[in-house]
Structure formats: structure tokens, C-alpha cells
PDB file of N, CA and C in Angstrom:
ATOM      1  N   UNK A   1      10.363  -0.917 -15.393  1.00  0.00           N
ATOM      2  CA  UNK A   1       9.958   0.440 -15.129  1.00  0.00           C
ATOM      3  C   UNK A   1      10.978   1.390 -15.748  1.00  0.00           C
ATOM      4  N   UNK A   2      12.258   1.175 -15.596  1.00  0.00           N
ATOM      5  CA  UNK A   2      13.269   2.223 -16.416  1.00  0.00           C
ATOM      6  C   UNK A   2      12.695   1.928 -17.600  1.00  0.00           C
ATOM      7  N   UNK A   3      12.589   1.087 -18.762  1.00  0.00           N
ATOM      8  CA  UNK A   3      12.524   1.112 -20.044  1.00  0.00           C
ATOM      9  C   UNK A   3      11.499   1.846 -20.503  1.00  0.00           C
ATOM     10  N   UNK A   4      10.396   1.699 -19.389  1.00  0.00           N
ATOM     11  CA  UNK A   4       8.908   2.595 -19.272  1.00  0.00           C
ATOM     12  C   UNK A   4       9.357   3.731 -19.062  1.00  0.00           C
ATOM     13  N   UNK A   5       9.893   4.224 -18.795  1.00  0.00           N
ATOM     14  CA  UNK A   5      10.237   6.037 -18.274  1.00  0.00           C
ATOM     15  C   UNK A   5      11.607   6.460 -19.199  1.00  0.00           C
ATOM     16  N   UNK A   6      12.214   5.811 -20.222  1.00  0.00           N
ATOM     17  CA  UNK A   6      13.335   5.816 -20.740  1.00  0.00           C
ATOM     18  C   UNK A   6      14.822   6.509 -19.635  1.00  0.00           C
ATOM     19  N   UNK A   7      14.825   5.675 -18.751  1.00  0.00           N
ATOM     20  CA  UNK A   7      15.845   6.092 -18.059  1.00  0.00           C
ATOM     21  C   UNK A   7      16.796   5.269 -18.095  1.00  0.00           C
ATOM     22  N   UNK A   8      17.808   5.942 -18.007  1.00  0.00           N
ATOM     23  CA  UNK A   8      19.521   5.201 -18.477  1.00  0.00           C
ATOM     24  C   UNK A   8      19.487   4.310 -16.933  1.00  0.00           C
ATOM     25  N   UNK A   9      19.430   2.883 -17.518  1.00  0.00           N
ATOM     26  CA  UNK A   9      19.669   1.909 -16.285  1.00  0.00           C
ATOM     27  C   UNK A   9      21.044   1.243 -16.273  1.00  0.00           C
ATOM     28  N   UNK A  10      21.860   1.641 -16.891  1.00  0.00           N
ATOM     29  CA  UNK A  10      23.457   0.446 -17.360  1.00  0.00           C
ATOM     30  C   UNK A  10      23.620   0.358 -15.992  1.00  0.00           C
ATOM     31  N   UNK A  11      23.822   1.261 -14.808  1.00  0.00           N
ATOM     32  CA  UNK A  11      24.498   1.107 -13.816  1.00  0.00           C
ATOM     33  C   UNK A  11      23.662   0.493 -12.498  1.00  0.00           C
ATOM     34  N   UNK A  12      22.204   0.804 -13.093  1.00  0.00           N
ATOM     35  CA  UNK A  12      21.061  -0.268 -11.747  1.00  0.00           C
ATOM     36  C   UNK A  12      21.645  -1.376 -11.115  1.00  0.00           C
ATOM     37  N   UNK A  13      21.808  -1.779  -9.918  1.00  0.00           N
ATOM     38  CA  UNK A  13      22.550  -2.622  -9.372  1.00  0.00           C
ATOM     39  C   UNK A  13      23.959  -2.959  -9.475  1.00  0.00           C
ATOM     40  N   UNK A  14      24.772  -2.218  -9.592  1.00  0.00           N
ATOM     41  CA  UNK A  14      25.966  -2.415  -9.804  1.00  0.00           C
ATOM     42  C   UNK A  14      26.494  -1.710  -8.596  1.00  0.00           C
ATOM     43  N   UNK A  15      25.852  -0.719  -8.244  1.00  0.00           N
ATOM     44  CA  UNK A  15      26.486   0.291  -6.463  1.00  0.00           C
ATOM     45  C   UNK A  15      25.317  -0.406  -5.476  1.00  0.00           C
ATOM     46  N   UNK A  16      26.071  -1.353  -4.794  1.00  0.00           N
ATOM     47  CA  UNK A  16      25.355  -1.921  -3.513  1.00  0.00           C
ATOM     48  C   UNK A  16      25.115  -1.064  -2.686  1.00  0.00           C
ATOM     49  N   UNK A  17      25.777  -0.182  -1.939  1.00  0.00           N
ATOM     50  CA  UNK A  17      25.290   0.804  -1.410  1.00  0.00           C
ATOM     51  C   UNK A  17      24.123   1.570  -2.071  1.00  0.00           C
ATOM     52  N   UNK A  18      23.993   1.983  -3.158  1.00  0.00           N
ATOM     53  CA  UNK A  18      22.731   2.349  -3.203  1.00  0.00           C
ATOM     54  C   UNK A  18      21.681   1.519  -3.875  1.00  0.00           C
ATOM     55  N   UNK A  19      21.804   0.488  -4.256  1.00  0.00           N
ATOM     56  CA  UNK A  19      20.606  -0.862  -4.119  1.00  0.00           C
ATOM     57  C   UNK A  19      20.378  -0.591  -2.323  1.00  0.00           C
ATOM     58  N   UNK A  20      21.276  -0.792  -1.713  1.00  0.00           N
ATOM     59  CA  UNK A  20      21.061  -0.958  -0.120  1.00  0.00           C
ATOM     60  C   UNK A  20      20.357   0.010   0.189  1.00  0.00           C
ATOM     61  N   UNK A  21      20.247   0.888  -0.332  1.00  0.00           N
ATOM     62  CA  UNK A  21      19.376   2.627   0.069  1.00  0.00           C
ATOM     63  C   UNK A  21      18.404   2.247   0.037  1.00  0.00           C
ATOM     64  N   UNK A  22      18.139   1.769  -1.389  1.00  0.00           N
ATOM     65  CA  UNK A  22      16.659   1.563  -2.124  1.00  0.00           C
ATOM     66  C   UNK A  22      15.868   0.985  -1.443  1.00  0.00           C
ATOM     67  N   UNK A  23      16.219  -0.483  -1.314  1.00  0.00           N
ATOM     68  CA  UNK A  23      15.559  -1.113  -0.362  1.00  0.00           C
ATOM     69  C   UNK A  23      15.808  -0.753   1.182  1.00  0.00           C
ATOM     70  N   UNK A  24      16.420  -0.403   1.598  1.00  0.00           N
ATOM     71  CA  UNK A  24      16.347  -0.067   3.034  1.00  0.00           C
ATOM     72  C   UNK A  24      15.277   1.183   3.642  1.00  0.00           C
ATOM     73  N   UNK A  25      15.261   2.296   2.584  1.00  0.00           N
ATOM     74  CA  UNK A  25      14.388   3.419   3.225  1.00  0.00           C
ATOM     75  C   UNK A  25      13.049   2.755   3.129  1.00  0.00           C
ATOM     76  N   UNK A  26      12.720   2.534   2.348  1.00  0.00           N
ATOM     77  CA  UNK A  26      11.211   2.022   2.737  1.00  0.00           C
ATOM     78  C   UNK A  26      10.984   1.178   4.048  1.00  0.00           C
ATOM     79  N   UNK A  27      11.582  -0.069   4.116  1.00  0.00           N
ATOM     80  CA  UNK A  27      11.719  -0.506   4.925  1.00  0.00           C
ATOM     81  C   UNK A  27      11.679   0.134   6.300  1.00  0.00           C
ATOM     82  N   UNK A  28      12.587   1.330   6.056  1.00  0.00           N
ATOM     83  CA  UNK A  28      12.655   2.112   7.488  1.00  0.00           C
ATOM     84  C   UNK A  28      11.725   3.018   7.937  1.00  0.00           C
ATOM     85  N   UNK A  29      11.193   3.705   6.972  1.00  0.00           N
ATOM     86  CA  UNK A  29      10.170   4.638   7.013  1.00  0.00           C
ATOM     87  C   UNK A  29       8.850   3.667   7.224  1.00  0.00           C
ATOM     88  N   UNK A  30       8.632   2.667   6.768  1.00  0.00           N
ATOM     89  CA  UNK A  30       7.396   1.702   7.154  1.00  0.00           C
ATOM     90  C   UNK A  30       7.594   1.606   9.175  1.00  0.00           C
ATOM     91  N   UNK A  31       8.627   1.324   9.543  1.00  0.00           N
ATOM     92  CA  UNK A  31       8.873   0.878  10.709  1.00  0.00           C
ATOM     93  C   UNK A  31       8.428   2.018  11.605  1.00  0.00           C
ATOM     94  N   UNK A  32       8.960   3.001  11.154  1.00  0.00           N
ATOM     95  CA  UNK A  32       8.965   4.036  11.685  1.00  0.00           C
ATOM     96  C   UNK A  32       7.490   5.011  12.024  1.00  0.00           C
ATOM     97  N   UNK A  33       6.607   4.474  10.801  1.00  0.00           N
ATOM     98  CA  UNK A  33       5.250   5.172  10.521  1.00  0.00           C
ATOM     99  C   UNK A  33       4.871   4.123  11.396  1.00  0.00           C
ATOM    100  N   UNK A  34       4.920   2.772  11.151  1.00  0.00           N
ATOM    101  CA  UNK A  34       4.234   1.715  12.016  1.00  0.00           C
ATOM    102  C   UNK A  34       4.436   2.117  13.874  1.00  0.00           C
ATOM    103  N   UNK A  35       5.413   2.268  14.177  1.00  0.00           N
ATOM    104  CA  UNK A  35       5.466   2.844  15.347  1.00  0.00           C
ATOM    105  C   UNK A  35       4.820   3.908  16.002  1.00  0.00           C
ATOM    106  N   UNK A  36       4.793   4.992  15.338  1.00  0.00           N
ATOM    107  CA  UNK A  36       4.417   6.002  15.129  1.00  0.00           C
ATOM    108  C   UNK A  36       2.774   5.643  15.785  1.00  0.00           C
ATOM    109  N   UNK A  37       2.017   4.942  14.735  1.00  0.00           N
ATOM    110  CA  UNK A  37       0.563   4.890  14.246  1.00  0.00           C
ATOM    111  C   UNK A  37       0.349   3.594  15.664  1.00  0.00           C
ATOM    112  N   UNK A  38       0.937   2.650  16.216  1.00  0.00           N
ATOM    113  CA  UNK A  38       0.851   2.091  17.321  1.00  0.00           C
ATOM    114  C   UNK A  38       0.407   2.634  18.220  1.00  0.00           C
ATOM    115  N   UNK A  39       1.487   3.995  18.816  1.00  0.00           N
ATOM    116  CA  UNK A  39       1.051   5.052  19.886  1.00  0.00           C
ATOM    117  C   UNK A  39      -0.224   5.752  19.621  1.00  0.00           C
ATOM    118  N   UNK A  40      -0.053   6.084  18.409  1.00  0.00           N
ATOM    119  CA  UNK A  40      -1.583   7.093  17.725  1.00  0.00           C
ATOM    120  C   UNK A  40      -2.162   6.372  16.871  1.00  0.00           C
ATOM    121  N   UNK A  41      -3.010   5.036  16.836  1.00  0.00           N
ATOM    122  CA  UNK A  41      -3.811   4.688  15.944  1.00  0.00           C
ATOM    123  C   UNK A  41      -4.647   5.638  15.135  1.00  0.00           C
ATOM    124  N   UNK A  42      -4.998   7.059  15.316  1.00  0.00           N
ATOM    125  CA  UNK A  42      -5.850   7.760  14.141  1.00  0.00           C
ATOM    126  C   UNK A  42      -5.036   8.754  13.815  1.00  0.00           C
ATOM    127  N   UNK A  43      -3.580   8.647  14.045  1.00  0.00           N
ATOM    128  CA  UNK A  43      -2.246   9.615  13.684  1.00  0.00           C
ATOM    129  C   UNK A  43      -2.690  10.243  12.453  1.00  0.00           C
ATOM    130  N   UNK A  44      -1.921  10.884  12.163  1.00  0.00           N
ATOM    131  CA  UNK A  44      -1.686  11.216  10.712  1.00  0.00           C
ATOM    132  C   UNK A  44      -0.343  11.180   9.879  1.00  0.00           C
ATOM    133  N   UNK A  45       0.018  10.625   9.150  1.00  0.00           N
ATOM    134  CA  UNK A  45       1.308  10.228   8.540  1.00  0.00           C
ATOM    135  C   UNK A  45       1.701  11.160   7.260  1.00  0.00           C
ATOM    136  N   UNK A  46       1.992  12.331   7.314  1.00  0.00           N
ATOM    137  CA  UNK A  46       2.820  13.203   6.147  1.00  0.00           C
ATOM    138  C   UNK A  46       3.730  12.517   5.509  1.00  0.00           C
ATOM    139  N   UNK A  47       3.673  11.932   4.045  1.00  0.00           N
ATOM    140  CA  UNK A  47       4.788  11.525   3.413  1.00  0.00           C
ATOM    141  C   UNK A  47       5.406  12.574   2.557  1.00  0.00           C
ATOM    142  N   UNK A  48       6.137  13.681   2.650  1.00  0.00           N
ATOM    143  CA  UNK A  48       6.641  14.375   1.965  1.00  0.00           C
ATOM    144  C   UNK A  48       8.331  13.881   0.928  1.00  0.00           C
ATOM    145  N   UNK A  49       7.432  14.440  -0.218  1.00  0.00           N
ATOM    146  CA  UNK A  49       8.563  13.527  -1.376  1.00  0.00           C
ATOM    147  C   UNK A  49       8.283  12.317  -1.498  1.00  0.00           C
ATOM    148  N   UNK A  50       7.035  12.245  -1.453  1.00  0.00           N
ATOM    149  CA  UNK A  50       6.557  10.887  -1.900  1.00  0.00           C
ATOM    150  C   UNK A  50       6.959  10.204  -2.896  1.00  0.00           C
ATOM    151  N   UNK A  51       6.653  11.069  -3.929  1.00  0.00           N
ATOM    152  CA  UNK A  51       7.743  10.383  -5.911  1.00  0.00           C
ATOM    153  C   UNK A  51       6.117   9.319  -6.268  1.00  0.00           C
ATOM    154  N   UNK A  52       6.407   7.999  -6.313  1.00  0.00           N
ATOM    155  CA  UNK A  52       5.562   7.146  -6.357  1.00  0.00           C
ATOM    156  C   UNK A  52       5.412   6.023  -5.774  1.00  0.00           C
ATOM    157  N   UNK A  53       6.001   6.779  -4.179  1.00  0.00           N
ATOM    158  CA  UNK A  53       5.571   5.611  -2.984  1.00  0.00           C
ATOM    159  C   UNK A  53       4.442   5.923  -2.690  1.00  0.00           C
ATOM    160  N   UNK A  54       3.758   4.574  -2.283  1.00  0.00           N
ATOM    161  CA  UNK A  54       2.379   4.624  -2.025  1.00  0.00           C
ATOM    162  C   UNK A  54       2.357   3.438  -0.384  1.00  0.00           C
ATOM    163  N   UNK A  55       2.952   4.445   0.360  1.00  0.00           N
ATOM    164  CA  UNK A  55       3.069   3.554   1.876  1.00  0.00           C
ATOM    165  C   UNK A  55       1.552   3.362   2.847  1.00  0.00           C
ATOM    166  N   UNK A  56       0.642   3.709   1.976  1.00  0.00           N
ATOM    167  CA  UNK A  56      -0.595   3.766   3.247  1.00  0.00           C
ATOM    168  C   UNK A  56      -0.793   2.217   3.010  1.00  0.00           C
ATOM    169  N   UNK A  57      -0.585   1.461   1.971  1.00  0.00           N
ATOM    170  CA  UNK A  57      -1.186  -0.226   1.784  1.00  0.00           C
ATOM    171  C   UNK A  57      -0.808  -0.824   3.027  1.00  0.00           C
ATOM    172  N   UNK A  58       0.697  -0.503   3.529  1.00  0.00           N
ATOM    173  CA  UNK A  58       1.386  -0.645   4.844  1.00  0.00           C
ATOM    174  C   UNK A  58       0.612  -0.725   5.895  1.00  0.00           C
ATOM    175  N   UNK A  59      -0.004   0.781   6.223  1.00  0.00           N
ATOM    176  CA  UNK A  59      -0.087   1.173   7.004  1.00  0.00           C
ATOM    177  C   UNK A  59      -1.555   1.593   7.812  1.00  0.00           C
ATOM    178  N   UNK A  60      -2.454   1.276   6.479  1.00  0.00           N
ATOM    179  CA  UNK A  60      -3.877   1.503   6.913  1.00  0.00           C
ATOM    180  C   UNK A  60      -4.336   0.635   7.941  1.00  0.00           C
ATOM    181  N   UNK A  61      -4.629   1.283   8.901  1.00  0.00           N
ATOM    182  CA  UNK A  61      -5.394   0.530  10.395  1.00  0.00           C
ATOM    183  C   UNK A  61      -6.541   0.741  10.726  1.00  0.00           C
ATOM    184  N   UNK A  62      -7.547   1.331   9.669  1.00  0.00           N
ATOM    185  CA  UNK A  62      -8.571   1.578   9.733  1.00  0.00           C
ATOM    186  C   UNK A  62      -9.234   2.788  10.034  1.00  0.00           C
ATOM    187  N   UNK A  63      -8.081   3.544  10.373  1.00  0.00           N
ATOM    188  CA  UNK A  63      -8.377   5.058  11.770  1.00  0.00           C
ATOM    189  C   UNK A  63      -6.702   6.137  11.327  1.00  0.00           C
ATOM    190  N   UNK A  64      -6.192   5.767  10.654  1.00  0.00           N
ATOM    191  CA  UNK A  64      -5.522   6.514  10.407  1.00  0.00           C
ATOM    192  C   UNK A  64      -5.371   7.777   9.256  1.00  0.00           C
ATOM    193  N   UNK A  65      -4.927   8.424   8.827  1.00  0.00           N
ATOM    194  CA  UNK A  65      -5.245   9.630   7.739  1.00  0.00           C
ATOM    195  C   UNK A  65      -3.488   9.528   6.833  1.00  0.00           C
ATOM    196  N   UNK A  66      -3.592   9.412   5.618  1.00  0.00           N
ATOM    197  CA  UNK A  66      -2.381   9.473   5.367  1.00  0.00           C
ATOM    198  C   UNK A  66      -1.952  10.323   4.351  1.00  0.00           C
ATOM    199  N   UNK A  67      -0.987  11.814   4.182  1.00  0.00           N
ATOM    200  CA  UNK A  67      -1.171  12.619   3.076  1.00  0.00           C
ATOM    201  C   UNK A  67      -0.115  12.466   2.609  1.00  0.00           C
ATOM    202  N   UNK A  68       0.126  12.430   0.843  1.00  0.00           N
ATOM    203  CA  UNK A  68       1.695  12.119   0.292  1.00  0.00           C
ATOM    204  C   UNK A  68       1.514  13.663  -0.549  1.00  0.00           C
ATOM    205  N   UNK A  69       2.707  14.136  -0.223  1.00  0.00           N
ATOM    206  CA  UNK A  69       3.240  15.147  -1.256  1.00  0.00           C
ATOM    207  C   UNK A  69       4.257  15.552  -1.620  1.00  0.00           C
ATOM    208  N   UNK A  70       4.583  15.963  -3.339  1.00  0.00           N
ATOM    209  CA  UNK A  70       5.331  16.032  -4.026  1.00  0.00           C
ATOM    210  C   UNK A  70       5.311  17.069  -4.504  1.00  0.00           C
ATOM    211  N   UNK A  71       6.311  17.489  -5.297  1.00  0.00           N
ATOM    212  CA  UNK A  71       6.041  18.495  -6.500  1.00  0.00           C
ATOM    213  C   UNK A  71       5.225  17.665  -7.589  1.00  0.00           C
ATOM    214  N   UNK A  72       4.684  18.646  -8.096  1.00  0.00           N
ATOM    215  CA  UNK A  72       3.342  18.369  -9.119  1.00  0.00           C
ATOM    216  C   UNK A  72       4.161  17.874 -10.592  1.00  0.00           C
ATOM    217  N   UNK A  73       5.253  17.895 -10.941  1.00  0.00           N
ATOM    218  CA  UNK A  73       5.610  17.072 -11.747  1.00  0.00           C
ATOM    219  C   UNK A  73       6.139  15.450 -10.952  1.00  0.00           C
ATOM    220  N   UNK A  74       6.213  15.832 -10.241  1.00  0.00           N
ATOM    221  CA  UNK A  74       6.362  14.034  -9.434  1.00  0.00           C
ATOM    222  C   UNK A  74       5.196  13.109  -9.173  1.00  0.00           C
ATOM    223  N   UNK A  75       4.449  14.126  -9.256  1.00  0.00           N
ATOM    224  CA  UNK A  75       2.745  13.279  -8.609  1.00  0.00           C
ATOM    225  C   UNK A  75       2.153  12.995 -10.125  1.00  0.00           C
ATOM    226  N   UNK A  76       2.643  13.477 -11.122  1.00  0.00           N
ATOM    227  CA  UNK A  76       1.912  13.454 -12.573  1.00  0.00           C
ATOM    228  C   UNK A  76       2.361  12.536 -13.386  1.00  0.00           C
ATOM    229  N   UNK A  77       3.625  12.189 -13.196  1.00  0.00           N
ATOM    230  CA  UNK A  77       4.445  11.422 -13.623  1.00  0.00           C
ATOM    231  C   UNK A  77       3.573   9.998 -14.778  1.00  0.00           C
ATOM    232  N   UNK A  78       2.877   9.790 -13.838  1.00  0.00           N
ATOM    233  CA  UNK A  78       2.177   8.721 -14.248  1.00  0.00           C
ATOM    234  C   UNK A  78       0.536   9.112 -14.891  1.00  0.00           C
TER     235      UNK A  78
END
């Protein structure tokens, strides 16, 4: 995906702490929506600053509503 977006990767994985970010927020924000959507199965889940997470695959329970937003060069990206 960096080589696809020409972004300078020399240093990708080299700061564990932020590899540890990377993978950890999702992780946390899944937990967190999952909880969330437990109490309120037809909740609604605001992902603001989405970028090009796409957390509803997570999280769809059949009854829930899920809105992601970005700035419009983040959502276009692709």
C-alpha cells in the first residue's frame, strides 16, 4: 500500500510504539463499538476520521446504522 500511494516507508516498523498504535486502535475502537452496540443493538456508531477504515465488517448485527466521516480528500483518496 505505501508503494501504491508513493509514501516514504524507510522507517515503517522500525518505532514499535507506533506499529503498537497501529495495531492497537483498531483493535480498541472495535471493542469499544462492540460494547457499545451489545447495550444498543440498533445503536448508531459515528466513525469520525475514518481515513480508510472500514469498521462496520466488525460490527454489522443486522440492526445497527454505521456513519464514517472524513474530510473529502480522505474519503477520495481511493
Amino acid at each position: 500500500m505505501l508503494q501504491m500511494r508513493s509514501v516514504e516507508g524507510s522507517l515503517c516498523g522500525r518505532d514499535r510504539q507506533s506499529v503498537y498504535g497501529v495495531l492497537a486502535r483498531p483493535q480498541l475502537f472495535r471493542n469499544l463499538a462492540k460494547g457499545f452496540l451489545a447495550g444498543r443493538p440498533d445503536g448508531h456508531v459515528i466513525n469520525v476520521g475514518c481515513g480508510l477504515s472500514h469498521y462496520f465488517q466488525w460490527l454489522d448485527n443486522g440492526q445497527a446504522t454505521m456513519t464514517d466521516a472524513d474530510l473529502e480528500e480522505a474519503l477520495n483518496t481511493w
